[in-house]
C-alpha atoms as a PDB file:
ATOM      1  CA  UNK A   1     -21.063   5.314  19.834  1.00  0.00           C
ATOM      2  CA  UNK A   2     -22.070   6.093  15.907  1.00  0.00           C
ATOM      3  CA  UNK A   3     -19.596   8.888  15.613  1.00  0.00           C
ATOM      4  CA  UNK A   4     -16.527   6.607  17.226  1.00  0.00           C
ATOM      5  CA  UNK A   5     -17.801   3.830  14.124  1.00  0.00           C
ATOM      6  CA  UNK A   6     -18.488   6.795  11.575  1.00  0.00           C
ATOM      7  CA  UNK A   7     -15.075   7.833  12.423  1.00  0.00           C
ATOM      8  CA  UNK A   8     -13.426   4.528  11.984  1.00  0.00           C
ATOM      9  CA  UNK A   9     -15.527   3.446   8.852  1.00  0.00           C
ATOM     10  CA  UNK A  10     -13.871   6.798   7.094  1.00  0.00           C
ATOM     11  CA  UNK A  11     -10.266   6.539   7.839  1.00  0.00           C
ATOM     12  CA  UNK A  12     -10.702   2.659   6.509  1.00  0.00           C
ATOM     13  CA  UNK A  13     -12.053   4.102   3.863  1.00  0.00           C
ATOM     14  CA  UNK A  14      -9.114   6.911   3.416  1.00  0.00           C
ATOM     15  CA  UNK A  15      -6.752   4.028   4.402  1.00  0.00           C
ATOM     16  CA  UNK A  16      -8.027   1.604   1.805  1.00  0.00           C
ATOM     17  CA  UNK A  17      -8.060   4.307  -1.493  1.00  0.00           C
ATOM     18  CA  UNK A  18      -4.074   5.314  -0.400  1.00  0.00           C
ATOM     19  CA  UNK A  19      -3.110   1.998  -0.224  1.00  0.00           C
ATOM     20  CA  UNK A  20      -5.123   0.965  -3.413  1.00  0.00           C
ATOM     21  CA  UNK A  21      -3.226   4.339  -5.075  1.00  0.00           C
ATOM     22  CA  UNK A  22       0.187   3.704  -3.783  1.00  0.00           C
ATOM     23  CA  UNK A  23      -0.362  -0.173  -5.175  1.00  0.00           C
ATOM     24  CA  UNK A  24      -0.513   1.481  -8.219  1.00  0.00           C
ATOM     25  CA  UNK A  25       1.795   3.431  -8.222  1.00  0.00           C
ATOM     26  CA  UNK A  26       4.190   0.870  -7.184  1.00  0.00           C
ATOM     27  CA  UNK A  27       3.191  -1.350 -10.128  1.00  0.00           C
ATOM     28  CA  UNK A  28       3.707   1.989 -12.711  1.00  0.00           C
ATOM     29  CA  UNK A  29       6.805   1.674 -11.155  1.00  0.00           C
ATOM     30  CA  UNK A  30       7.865  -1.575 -11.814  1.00  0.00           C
ATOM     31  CA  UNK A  31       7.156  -1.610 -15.004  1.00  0.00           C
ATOM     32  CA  UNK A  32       8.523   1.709 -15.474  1.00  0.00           C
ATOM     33  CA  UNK A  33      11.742  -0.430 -14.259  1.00  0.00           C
ATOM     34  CA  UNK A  34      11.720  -2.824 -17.587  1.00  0.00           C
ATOM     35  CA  UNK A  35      12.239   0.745 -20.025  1.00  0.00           C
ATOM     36  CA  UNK A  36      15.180   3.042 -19.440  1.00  0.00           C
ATOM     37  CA  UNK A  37      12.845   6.165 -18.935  1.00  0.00           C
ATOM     38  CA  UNK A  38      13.878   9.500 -18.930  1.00  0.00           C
ATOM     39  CA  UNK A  39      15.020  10.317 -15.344  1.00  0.00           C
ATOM     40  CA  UNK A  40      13.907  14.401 -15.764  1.00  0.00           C
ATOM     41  CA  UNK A  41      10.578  13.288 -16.690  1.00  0.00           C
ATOM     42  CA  UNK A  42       8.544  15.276 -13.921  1.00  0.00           C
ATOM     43  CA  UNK A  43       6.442  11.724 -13.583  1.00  0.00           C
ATOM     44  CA  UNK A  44       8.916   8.760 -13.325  1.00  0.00           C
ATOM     45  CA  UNK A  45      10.458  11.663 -11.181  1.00  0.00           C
ATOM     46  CA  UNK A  46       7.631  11.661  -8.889  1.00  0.00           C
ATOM     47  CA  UNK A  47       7.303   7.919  -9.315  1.00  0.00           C
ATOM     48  CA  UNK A  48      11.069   7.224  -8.184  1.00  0.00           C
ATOM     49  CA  UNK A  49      10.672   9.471  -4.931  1.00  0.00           C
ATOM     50  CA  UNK A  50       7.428   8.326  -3.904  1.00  0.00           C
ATOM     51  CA  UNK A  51       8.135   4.143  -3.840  1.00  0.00           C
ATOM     52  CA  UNK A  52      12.235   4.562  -3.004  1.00  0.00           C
ATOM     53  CA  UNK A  53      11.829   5.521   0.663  1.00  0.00           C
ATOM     54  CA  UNK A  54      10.017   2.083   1.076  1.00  0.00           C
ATOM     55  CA  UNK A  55      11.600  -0.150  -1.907  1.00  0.00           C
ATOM     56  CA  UNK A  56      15.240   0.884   0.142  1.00  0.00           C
ATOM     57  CA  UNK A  57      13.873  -0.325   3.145  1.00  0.00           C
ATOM     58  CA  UNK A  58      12.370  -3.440   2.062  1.00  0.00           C
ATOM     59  CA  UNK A  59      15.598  -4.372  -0.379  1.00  0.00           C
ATOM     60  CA  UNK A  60      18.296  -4.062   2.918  1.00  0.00           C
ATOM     61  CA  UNK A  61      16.476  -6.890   4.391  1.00  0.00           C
ATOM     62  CA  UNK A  62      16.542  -8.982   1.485  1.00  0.00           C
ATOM     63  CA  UNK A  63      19.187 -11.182   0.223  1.00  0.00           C
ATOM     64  CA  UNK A  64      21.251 -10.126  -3.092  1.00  0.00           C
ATOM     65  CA  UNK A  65      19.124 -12.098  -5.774  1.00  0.00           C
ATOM     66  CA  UNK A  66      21.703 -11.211  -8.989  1.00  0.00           C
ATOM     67  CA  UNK A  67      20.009  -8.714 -10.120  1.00  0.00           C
ATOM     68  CA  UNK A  68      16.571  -9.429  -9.825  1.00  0.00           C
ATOM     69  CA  UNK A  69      14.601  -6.922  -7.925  1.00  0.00           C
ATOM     70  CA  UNK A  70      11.487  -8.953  -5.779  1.00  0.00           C
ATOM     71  CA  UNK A  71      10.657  -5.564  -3.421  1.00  0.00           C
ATOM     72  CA  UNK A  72       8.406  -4.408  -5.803  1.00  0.00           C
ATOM     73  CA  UNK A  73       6.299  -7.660  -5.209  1.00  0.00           C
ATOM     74  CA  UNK A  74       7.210  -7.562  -1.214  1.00  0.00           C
ATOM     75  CA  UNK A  75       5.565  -4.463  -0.882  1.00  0.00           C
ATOM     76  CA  UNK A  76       2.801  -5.098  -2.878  1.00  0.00           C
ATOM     77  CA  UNK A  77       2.040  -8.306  -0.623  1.00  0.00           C
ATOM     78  CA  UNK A  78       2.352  -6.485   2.388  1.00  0.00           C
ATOM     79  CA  UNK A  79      -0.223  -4.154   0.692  1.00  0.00           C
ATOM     80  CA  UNK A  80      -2.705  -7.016   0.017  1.00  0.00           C
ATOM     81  CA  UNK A  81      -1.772  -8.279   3.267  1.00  0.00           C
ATOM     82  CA  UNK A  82      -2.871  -4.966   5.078  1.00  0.00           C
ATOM     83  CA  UNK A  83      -6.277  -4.649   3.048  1.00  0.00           C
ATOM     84  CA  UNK A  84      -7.532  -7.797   3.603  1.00  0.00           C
ATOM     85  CA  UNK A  85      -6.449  -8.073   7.793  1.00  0.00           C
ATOM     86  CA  UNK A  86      -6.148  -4.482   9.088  1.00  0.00           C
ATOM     87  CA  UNK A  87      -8.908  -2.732   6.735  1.00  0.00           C
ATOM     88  CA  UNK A  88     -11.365  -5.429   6.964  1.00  0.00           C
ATOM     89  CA  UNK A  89     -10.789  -5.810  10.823  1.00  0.00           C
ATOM     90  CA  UNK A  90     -11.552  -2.010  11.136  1.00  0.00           C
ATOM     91  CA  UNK A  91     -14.783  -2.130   8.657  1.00  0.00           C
ATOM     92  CA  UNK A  92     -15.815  -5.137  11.383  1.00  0.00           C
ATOM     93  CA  UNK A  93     -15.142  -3.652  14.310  1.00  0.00           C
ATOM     94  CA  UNK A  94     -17.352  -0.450  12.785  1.00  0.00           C
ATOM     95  CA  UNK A  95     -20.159  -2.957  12.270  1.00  0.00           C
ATOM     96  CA  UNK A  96     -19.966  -4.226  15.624  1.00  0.00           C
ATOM     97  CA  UNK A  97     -20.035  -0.815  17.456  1.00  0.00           C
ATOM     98  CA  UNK A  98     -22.977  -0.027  14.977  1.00  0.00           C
ATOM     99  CA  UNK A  99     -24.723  -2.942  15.033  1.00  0.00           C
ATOM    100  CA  UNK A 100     -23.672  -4.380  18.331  1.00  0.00           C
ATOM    101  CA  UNK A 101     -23.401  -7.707  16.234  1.00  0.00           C
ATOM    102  CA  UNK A 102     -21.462 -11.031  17.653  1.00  0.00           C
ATOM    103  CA  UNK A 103     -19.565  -9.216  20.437  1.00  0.00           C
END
């Protein structure tokens, strides 16, 4: 049973640091948003293809605010949201099947 909770404690892990870099990344984003940046720079390039798949998404649900652009702050809670409930369920349920604790 130690290699099914080894297993599990490393893709939290993996899950946790890609969310933690794509929060990041999101936030270099936003504020990347407040400056007109140079679109052919190779990083607000990157920057723009990596968060618009999901920012699209997440701003056809929302209602037209006037201009003010909340999906930034959307996906960042839904970030937050997944660290704290789905990574911290898996690093539990990796410390019960280790530990055998409070089943």
């Amino acid at each position: 049973m130690f290699v099914v909770a080894n297993f599990l404690n490393a893709v939290a892990y993996v899950l946790d640091f890609v969310l933690t870099v794509y929060m990041y990344i999101l936030i270099a984003r936003a504020i990347l948003s407040w400056v007109n940046p140079d679109p052919y720079n190779p990083i607000v390039n990157f920057l723009y293809r990596a968060t618009e798949p999901v920012l699209h998404r997440v701003r056809r649900v929302l209602p037209d605010m006037g201009g003010l652009d909340l999906s930034p702050l959307v996906v960042l809670l839904a970030i937050f949201f997944l660290q704290k409930f789905v990574i911290n369920s898996m690093f539990e349920l990796v410390n019960r099947l280790k530990f055998g604790l409070g089943a």
